[in-house]
PDB file of N, CA and C in Angstrom:
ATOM      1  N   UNK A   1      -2.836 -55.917  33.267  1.00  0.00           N
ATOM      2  CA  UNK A   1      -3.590 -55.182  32.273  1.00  0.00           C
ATOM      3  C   UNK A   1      -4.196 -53.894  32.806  1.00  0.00           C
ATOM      4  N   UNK A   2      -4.741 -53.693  34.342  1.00  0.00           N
ATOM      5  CA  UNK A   2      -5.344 -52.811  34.933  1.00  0.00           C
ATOM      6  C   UNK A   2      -4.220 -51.597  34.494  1.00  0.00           C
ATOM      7  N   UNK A   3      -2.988 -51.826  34.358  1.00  0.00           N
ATOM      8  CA  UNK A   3      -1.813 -50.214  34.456  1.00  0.00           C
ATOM      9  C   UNK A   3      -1.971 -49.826  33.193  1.00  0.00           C
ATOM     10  N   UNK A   4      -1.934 -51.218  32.214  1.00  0.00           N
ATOM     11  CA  UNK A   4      -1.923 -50.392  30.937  1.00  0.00           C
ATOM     12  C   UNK A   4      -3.431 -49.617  30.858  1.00  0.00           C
ATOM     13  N   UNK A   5      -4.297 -50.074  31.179  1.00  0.00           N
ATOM     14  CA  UNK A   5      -5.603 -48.664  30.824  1.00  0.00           C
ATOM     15  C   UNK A   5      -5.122 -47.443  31.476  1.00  0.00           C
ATOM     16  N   UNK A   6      -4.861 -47.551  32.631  1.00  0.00           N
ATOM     17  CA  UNK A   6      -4.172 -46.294  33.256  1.00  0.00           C
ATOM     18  C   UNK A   6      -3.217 -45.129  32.753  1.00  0.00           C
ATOM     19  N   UNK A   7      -2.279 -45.829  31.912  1.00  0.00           N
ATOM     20  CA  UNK A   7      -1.210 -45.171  31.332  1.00  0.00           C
ATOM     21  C   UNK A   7      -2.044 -44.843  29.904  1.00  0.00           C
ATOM     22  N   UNK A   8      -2.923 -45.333  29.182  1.00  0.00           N
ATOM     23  CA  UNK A   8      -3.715 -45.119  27.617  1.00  0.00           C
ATOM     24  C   UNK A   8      -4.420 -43.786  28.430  1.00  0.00           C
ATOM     25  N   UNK A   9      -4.954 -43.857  29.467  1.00  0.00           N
ATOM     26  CA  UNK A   9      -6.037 -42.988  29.669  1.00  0.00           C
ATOM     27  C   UNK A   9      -5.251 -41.550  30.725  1.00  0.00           C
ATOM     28  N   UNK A  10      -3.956 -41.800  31.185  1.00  0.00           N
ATOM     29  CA  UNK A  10      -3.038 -40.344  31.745  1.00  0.00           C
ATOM     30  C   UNK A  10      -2.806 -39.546  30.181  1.00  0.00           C
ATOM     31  N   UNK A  11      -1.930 -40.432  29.252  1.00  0.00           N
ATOM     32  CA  UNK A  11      -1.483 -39.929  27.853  1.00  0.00           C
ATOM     33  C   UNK A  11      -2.931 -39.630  27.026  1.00  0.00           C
ATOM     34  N   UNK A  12      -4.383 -39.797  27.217  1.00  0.00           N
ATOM     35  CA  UNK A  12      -5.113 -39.372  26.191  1.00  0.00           C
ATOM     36  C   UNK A  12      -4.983 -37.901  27.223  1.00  0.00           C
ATOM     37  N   UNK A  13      -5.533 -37.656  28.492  1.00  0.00           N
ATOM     38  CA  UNK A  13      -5.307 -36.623  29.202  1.00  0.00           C
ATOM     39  C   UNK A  13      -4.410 -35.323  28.794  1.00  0.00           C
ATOM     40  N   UNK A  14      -3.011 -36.276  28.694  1.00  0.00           N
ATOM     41  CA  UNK A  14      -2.308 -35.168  28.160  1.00  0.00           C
ATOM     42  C   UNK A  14      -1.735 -34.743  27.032  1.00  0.00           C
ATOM     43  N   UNK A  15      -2.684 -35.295  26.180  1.00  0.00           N
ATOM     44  CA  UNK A  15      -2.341 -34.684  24.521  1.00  0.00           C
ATOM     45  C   UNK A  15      -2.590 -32.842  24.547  1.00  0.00           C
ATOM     46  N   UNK A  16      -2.390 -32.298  23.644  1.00  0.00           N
ATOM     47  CA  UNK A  16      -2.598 -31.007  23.745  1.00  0.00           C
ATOM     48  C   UNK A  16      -3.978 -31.023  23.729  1.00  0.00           C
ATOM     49  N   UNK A  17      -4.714 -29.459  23.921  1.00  0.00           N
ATOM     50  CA  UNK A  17      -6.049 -29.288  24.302  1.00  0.00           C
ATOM     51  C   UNK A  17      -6.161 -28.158  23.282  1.00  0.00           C
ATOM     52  N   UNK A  18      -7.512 -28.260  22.130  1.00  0.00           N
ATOM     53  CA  UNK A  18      -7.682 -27.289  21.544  1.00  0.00           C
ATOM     54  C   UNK A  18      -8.542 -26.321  22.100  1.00  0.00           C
ATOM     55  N   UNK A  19      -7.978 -25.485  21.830  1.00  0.00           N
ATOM     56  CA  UNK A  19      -8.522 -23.409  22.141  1.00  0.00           C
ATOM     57  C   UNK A  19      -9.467 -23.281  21.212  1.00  0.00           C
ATOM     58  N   UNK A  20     -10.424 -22.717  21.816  1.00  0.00           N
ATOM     59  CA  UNK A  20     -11.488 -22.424  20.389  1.00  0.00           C
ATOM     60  C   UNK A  20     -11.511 -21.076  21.119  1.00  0.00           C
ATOM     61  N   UNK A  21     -11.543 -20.611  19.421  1.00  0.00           N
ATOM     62  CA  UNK A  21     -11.213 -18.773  19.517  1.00  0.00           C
ATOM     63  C   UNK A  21     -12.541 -18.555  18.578  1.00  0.00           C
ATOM     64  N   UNK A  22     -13.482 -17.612  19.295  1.00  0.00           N
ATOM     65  CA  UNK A  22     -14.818 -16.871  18.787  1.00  0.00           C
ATOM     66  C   UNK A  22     -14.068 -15.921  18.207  1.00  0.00           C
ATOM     67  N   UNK A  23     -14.635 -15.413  16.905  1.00  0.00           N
ATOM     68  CA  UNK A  23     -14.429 -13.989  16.193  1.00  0.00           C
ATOM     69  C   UNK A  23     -15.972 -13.692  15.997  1.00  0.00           C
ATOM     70  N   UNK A  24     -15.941 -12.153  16.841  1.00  0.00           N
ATOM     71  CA  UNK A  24     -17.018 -11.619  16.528  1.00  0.00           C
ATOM     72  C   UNK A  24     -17.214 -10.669  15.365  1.00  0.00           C
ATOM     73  N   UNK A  25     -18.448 -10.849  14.786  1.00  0.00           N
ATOM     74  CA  UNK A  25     -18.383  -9.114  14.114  1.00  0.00           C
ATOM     75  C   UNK A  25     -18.067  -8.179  14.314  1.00  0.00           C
ATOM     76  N   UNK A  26     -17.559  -7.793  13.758  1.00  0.00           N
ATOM     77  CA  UNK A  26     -17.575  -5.931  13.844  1.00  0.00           C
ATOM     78  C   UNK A  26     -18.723  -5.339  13.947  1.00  0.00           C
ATOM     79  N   UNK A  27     -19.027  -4.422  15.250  1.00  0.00           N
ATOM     80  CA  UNK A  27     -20.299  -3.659  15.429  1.00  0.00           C
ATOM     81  C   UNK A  27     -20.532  -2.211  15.315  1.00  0.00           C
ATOM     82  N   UNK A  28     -18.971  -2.124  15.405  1.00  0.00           N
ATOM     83  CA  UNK A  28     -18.500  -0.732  15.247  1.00  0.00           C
ATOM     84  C   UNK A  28     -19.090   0.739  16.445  1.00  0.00           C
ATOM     85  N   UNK A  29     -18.177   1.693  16.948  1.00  0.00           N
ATOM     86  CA  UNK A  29     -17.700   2.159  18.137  1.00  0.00           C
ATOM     87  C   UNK A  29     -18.423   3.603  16.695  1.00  0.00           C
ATOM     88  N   UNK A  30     -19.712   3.958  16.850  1.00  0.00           N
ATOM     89  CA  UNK A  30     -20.118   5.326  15.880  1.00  0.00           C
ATOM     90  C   UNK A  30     -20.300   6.766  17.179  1.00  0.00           C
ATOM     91  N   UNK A  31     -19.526   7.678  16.615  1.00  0.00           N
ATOM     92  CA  UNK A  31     -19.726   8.856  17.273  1.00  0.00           C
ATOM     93  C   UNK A  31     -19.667   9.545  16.229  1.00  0.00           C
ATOM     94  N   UNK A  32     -20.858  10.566  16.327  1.00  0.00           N
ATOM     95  CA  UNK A  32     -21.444  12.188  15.960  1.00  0.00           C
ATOM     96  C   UNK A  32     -20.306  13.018  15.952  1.00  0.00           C
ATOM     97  N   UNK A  33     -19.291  13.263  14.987  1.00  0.00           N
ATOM     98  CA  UNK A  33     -18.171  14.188  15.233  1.00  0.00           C
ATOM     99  C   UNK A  33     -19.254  15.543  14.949  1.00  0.00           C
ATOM    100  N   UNK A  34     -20.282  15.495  13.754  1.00  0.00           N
ATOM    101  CA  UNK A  34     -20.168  16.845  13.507  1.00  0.00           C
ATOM    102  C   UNK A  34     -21.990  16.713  13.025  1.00  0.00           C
ATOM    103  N   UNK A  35     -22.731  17.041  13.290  1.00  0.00           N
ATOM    104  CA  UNK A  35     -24.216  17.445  13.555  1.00  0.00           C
ATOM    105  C   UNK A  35     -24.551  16.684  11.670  1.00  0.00           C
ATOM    106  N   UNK A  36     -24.828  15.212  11.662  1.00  0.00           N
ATOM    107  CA  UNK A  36     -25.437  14.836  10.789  1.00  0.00           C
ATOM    108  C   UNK A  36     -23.848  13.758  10.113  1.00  0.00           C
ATOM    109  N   UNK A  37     -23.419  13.659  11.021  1.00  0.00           N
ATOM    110  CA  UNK A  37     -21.921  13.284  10.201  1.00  0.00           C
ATOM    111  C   UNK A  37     -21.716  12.255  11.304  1.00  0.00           C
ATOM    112  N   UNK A  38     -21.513  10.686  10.898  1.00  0.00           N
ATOM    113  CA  UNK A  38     -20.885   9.671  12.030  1.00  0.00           C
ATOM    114  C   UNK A  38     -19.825   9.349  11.640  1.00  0.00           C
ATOM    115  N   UNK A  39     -19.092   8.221  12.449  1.00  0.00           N
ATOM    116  CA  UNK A  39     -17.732   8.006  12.026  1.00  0.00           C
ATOM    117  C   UNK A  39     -17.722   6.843  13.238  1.00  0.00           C
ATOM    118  N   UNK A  40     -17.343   5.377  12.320  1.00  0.00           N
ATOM    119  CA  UNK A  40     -17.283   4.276  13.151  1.00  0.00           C
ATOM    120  C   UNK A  40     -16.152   3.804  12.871  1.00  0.00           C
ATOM    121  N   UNK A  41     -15.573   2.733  14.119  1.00  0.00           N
ATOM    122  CA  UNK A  41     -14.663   2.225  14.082  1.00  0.00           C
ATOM    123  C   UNK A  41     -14.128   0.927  15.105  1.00  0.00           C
ATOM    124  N   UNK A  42     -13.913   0.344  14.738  1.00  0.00           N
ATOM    125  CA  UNK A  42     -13.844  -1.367  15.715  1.00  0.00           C
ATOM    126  C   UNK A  42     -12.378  -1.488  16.343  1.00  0.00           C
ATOM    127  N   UNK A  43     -12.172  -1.132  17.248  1.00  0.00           N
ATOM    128  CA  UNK A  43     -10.668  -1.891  18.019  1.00  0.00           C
ATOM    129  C   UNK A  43     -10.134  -0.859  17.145  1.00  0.00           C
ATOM    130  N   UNK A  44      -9.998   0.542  16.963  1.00  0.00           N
ATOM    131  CA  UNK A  44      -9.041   1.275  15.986  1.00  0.00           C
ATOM    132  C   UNK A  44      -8.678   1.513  14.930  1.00  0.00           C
ATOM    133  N   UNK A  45      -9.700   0.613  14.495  1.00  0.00           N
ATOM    134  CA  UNK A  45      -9.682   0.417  12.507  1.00  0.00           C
ATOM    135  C   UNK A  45     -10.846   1.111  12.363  1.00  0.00           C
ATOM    136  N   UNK A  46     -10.573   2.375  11.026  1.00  0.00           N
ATOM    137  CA  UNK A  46     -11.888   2.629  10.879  1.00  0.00           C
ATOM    138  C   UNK A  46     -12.590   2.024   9.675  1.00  0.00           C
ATOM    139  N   UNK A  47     -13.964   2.274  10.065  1.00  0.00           N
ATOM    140  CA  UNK A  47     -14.579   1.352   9.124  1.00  0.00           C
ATOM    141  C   UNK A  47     -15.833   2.124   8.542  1.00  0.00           C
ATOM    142  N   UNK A  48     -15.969   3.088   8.402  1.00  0.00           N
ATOM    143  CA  UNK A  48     -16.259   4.103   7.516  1.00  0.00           C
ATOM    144  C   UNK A  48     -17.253   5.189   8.093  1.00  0.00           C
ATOM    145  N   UNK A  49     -18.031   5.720   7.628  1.00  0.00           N
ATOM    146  CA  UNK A  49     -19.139   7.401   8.013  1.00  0.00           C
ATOM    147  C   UNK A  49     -20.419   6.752   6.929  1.00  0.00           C
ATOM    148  N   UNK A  50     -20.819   7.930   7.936  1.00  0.00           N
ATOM    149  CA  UNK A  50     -22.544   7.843   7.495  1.00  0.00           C
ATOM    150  C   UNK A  50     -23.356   9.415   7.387  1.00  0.00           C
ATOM    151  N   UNK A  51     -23.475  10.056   6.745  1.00  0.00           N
ATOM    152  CA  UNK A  51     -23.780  11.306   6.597  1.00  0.00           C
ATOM    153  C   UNK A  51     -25.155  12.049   5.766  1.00  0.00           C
ATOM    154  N   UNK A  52     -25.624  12.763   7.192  1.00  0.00           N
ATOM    155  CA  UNK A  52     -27.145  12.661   7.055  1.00  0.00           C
ATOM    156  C   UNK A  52     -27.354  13.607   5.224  1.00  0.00           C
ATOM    157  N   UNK A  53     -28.370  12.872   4.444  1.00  0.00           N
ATOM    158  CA  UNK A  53     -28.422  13.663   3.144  1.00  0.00           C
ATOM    159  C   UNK A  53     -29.406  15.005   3.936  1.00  0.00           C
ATOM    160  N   UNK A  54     -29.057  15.889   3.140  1.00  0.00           N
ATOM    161  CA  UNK A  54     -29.638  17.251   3.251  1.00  0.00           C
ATOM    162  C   UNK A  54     -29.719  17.882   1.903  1.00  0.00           C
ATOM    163  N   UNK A  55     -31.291  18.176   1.606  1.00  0.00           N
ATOM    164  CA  UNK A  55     -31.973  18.124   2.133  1.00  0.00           C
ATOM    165  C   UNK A  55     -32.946  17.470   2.445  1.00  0.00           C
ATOM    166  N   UNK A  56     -33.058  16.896   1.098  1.00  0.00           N
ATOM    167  CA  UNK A  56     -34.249  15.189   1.640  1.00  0.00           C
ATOM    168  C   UNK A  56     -33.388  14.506   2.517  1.00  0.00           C
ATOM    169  N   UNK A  57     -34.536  13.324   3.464  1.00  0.00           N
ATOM    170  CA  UNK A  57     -34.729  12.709   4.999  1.00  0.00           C
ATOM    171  C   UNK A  57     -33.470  11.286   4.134  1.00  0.00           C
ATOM    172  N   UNK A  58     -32.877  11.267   4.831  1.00  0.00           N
ATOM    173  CA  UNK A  58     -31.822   9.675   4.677  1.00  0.00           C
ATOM    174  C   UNK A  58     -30.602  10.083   4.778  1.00  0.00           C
ATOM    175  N   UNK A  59     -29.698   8.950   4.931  1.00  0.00           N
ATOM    176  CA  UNK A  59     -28.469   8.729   5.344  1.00  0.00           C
ATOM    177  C   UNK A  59     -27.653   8.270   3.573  1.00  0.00           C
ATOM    178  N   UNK A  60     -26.538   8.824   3.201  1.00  0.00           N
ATOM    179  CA  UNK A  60     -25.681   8.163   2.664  1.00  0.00           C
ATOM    180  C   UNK A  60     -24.478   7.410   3.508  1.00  0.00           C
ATOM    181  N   UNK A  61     -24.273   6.648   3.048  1.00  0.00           N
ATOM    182  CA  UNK A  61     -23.412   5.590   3.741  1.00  0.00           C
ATOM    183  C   UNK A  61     -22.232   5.289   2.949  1.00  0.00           C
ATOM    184  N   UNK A  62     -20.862   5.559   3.532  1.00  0.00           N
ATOM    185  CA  UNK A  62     -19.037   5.534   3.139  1.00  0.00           C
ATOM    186  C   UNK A  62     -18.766   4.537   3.315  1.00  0.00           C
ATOM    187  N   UNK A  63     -17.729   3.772   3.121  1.00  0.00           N
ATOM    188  CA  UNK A  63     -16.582   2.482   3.274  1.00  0.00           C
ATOM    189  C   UNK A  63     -15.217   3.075   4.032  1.00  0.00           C
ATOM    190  N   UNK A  64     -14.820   2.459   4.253  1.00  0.00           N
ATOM    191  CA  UNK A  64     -13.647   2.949   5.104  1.00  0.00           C
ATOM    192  C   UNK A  64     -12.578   3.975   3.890  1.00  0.00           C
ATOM    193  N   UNK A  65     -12.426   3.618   2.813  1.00  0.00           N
ATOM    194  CA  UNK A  65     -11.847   4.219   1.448  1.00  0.00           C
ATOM    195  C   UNK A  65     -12.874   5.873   1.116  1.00  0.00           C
ATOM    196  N   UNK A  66     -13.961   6.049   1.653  1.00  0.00           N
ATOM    197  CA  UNK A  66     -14.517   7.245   1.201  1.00  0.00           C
ATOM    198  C   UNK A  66     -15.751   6.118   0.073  1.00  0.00           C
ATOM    199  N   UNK A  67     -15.414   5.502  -0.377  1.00  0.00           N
ATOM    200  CA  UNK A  67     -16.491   4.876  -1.337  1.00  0.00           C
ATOM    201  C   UNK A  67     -17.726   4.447  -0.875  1.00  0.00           C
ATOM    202  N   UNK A  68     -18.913   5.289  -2.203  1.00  0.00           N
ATOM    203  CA  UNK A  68     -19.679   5.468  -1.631  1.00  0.00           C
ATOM    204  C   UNK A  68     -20.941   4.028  -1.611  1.00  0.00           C
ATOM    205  N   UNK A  69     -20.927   3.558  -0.166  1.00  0.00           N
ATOM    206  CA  UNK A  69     -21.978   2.223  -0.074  1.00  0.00           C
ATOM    207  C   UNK A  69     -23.487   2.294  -0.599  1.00  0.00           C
ATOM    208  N   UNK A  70     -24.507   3.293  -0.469  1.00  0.00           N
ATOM    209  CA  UNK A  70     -25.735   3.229  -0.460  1.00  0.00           C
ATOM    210  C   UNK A  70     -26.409   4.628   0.052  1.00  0.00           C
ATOM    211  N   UNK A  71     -27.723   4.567  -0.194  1.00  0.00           N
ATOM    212  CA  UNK A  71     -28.615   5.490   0.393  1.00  0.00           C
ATOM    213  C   UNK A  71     -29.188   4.518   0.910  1.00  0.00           C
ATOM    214  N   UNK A  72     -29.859   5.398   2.561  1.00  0.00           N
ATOM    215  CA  UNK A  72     -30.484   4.473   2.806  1.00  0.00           C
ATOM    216  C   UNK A  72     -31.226   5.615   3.651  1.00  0.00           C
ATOM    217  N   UNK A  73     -32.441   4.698   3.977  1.00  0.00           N
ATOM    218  CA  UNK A  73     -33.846   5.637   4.774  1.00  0.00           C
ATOM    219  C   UNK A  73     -33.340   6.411   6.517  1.00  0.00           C
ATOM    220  N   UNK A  74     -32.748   4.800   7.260  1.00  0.00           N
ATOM    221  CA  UNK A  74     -32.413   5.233   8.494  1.00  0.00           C
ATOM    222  C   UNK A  74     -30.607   5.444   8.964  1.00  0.00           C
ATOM    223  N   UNK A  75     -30.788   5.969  10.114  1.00  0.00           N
ATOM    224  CA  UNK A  75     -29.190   5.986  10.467  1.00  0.00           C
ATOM    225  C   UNK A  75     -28.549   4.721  10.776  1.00  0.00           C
ATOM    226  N   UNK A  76     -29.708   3.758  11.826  1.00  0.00           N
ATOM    227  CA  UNK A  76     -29.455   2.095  11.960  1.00  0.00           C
ATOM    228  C   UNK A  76     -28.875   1.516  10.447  1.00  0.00           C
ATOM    229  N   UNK A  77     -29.763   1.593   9.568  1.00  0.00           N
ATOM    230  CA  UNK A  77     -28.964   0.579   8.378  1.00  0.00           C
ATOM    231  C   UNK A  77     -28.542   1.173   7.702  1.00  0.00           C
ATOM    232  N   UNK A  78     -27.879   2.307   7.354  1.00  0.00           N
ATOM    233  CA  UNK A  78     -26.548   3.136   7.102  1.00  0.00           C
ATOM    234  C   UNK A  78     -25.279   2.597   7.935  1.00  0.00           C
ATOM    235  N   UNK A  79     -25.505   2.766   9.272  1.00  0.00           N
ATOM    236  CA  UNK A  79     -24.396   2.185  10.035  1.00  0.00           C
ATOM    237  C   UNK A  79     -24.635   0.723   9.810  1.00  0.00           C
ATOM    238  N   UNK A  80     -25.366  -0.379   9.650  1.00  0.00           N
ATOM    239  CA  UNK A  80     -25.546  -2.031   9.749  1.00  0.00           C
ATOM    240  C   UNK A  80     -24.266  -2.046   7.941  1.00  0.00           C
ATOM    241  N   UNK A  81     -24.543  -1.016   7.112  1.00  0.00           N
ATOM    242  CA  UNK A  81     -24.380  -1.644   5.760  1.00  0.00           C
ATOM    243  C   UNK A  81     -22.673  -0.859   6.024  1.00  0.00           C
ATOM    244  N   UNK A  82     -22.577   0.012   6.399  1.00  0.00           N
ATOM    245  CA  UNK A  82     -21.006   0.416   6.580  1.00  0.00           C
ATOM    246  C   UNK A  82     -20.277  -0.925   7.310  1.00  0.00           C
ATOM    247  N   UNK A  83     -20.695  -1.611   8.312  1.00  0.00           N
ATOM    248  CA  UNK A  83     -20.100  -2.665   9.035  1.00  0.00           C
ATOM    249  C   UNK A  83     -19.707  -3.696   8.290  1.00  0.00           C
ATOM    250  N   UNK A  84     -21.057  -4.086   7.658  1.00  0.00           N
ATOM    251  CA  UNK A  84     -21.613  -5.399   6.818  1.00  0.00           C
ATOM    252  C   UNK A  84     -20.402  -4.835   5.613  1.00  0.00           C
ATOM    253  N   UNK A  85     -20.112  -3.515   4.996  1.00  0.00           N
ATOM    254  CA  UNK A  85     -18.776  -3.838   3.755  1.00  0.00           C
ATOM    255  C   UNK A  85     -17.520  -3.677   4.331  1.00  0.00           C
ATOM    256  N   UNK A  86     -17.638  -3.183   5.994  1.00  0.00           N
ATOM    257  CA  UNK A  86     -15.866  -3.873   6.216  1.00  0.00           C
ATOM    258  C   UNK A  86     -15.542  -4.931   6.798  1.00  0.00           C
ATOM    259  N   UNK A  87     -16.709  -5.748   7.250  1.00  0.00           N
ATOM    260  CA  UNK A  87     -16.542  -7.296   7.216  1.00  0.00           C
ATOM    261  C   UNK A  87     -16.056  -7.827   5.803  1.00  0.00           C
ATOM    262  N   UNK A  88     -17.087  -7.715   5.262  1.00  0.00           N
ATOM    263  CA  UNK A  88     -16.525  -7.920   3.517  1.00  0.00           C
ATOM    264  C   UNK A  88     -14.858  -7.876   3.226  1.00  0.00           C
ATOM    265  N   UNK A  89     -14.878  -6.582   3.387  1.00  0.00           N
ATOM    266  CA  UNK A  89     -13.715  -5.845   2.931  1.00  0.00           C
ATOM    267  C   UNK A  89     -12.490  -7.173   3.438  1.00  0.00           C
ATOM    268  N   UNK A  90     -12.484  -6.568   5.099  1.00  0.00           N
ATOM    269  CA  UNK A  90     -11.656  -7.641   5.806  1.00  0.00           C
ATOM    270  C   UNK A  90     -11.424  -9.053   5.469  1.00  0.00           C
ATOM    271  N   UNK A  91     -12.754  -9.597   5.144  1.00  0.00           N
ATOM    272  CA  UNK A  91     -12.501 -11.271   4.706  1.00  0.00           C
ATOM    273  C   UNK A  91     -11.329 -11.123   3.109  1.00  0.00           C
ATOM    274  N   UNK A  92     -11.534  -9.986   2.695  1.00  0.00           N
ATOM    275  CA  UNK A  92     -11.100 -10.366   0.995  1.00  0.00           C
ATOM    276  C   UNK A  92     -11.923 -10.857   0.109  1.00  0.00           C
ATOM    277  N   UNK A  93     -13.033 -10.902   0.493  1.00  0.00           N
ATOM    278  CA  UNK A  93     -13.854 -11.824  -0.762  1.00  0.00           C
ATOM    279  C   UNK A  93     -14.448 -10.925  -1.979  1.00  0.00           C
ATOM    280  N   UNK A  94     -14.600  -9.168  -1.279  1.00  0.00           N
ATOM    281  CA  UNK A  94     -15.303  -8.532  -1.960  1.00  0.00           C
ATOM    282  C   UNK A  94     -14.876  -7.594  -1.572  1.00  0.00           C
ATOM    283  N   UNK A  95     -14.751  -6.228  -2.373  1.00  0.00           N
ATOM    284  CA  UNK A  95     -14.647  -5.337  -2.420  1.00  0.00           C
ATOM    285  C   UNK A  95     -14.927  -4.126  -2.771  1.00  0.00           C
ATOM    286  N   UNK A  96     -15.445  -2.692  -2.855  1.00  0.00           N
ATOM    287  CA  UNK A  96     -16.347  -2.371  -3.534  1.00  0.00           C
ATOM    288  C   UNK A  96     -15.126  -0.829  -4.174  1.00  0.00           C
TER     289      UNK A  96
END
């Protein structure tokens, strides 16, 4: 009886082994092309601009399509809400 546990417990060993794969957010890669003008993009996909309003103080905020996301007060959640709709976008659930 001692071999057969041996042989139950080599074969649980070598069943296949699952991979667990993390997907992170998108945080997006933003550079200043042009004095009030950003432009982000994750691994090569872009995922939209953020462009300072002039002349009142705030940011309007793009989608990767040009469509327009929001006004918003700062440059941080201009860029958080451009990310936050191409996560969206990407899943398929929503679209704007």
């Amino acid at each position: 009886m001692p071999g057969r546990d041996r042989k139950a417990s080599r074969a649980s060993l070598a069943s296949p082994r699952r991979r667990l794969t993390l997907v992170r957010p998108p945080r997006g890669l933003w550079v200043e092309v042009e004095r009030g003008f950003h432009v982000g993009n994750e691994r090569g996909v872009f995922l939209g601009s953020v462009k300072a309003a002039d002349p009142e103080p705030g940011f309007h905020a793009f989608g990767s399509t040009s469509e327009h996301i929001g006004w918003f007060d700062g440059l941080v959640e201009a860029k958080a809400a451009v990310v936050a709709a191409s996560a969206v976008s990407a899943s398929g659930e929503l679209t704007h």
